[in-house]
C-alpha atoms as a PDB file:
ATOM      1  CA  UNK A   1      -8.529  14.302  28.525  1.00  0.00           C
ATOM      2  CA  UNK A   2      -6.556  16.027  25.163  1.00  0.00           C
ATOM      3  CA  UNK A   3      -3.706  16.124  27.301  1.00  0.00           C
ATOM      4  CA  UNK A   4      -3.515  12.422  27.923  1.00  0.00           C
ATOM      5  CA  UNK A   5      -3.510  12.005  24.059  1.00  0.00           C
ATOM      6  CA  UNK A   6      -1.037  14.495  23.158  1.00  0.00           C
ATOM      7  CA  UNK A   7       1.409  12.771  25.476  1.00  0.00           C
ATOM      8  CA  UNK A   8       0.467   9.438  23.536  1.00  0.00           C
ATOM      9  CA  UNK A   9       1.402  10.935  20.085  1.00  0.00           C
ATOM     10  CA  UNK A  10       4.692  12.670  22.111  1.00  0.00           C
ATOM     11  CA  UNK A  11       6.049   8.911  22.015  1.00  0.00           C
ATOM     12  CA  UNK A  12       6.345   9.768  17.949  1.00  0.00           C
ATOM     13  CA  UNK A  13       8.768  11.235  15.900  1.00  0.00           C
ATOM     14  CA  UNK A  14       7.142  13.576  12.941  1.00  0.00           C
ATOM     15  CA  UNK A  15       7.619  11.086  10.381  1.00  0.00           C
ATOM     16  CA  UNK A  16       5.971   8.421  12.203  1.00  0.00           C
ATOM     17  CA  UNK A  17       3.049  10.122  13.366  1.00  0.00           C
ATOM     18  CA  UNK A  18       2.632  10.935   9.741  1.00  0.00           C
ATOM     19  CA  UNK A  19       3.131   7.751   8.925  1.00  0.00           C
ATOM     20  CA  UNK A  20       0.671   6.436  11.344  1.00  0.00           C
ATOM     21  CA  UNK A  21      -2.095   9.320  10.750  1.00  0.00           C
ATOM     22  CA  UNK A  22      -2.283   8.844   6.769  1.00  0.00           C
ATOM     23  CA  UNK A  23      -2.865   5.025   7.253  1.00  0.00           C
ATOM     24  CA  UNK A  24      -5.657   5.538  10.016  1.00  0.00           C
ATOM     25  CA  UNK A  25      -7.122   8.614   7.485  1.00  0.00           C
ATOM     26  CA  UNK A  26      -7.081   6.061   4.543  1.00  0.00           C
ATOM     27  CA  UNK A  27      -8.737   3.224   6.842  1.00  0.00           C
ATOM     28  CA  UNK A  28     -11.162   4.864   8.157  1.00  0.00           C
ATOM     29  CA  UNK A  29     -12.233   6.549   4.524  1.00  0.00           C
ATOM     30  CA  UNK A  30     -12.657   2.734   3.381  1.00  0.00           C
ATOM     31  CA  UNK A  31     -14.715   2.359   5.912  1.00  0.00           C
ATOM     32  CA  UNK A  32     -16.861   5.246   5.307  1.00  0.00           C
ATOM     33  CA  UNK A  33     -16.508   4.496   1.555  1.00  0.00           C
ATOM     34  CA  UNK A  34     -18.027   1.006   1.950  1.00  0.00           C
ATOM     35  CA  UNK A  35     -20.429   1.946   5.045  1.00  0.00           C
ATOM     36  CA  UNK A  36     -22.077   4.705   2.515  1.00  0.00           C
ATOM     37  CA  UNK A  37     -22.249   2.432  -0.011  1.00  0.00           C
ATOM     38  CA  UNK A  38     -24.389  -0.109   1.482  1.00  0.00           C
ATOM     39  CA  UNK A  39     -26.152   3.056   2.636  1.00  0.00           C
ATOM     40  CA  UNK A  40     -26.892   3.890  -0.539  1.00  0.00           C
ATOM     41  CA  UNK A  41     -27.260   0.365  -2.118  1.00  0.00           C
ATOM     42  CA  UNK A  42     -24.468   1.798  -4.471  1.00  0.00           C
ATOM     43  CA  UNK A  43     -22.122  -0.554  -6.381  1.00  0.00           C
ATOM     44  CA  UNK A  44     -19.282   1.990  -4.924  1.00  0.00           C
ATOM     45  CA  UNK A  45     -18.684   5.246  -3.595  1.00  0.00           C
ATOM     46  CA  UNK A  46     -15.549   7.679  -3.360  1.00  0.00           C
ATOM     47  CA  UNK A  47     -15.061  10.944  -2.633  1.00  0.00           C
ATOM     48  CA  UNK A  48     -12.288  12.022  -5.540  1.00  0.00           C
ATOM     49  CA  UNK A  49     -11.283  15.528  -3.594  1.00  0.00           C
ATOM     50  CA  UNK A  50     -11.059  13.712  -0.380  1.00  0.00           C
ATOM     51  CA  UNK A  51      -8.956  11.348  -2.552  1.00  0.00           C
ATOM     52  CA  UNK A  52      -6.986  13.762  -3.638  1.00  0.00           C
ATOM     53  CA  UNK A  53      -6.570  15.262  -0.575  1.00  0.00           C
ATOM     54  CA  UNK A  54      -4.795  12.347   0.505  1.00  0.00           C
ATOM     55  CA  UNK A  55      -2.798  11.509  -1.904  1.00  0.00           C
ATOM     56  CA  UNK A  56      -0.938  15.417  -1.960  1.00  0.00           C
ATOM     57  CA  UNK A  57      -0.456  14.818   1.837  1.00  0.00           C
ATOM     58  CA  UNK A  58       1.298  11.860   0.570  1.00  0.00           C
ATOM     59  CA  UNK A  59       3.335  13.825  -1.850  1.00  0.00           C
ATOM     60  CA  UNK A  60       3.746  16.514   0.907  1.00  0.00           C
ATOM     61  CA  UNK A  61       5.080  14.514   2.985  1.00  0.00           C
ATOM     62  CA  UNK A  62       7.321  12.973   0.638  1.00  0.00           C
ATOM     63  CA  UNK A  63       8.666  16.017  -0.097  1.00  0.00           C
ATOM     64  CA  UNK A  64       9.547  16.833   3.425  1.00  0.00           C
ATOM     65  CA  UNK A  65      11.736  13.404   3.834  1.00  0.00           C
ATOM     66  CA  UNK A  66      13.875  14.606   0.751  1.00  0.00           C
ATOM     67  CA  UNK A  67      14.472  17.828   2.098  1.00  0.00           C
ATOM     68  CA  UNK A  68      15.434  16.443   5.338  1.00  0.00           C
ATOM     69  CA  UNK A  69      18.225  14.709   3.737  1.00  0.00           C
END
């Protein structure tokens, strides 16, 4: 079965599977985000490392492109 999905991300240069993986990571934390707090009966919820996490992948990433240039 994992080798039937690595062959689907194959399809994918680096950049795009980047691309692609850091907009499903940021859906599905919205999801969670809102999902915990109705949980919770919270008027929000976030996670600021897991934020932050995200956002130097971002910058990580970023970084790569320029280097590449």
């Amino acid at each position: 079965m994992a080798e039937r999905k690595l062959a689907t991300f194959d399809k994918y240069d680096d950049e795009k599977f980047f691309e692609l993986f850091i907009a499903a990571v940021k859906e599905t934390y919205d999801e969670y985000c809102v999902l915990k707090q109705r949980e919770e009966k919270l008027s929000g919820y976030s996670e600021p490392t897991f934020e932050d996490a995200i956002d130097e992948a971002e910058k990580r990433i970023k970084k790569i492109r320029k280097e590449q240039e």
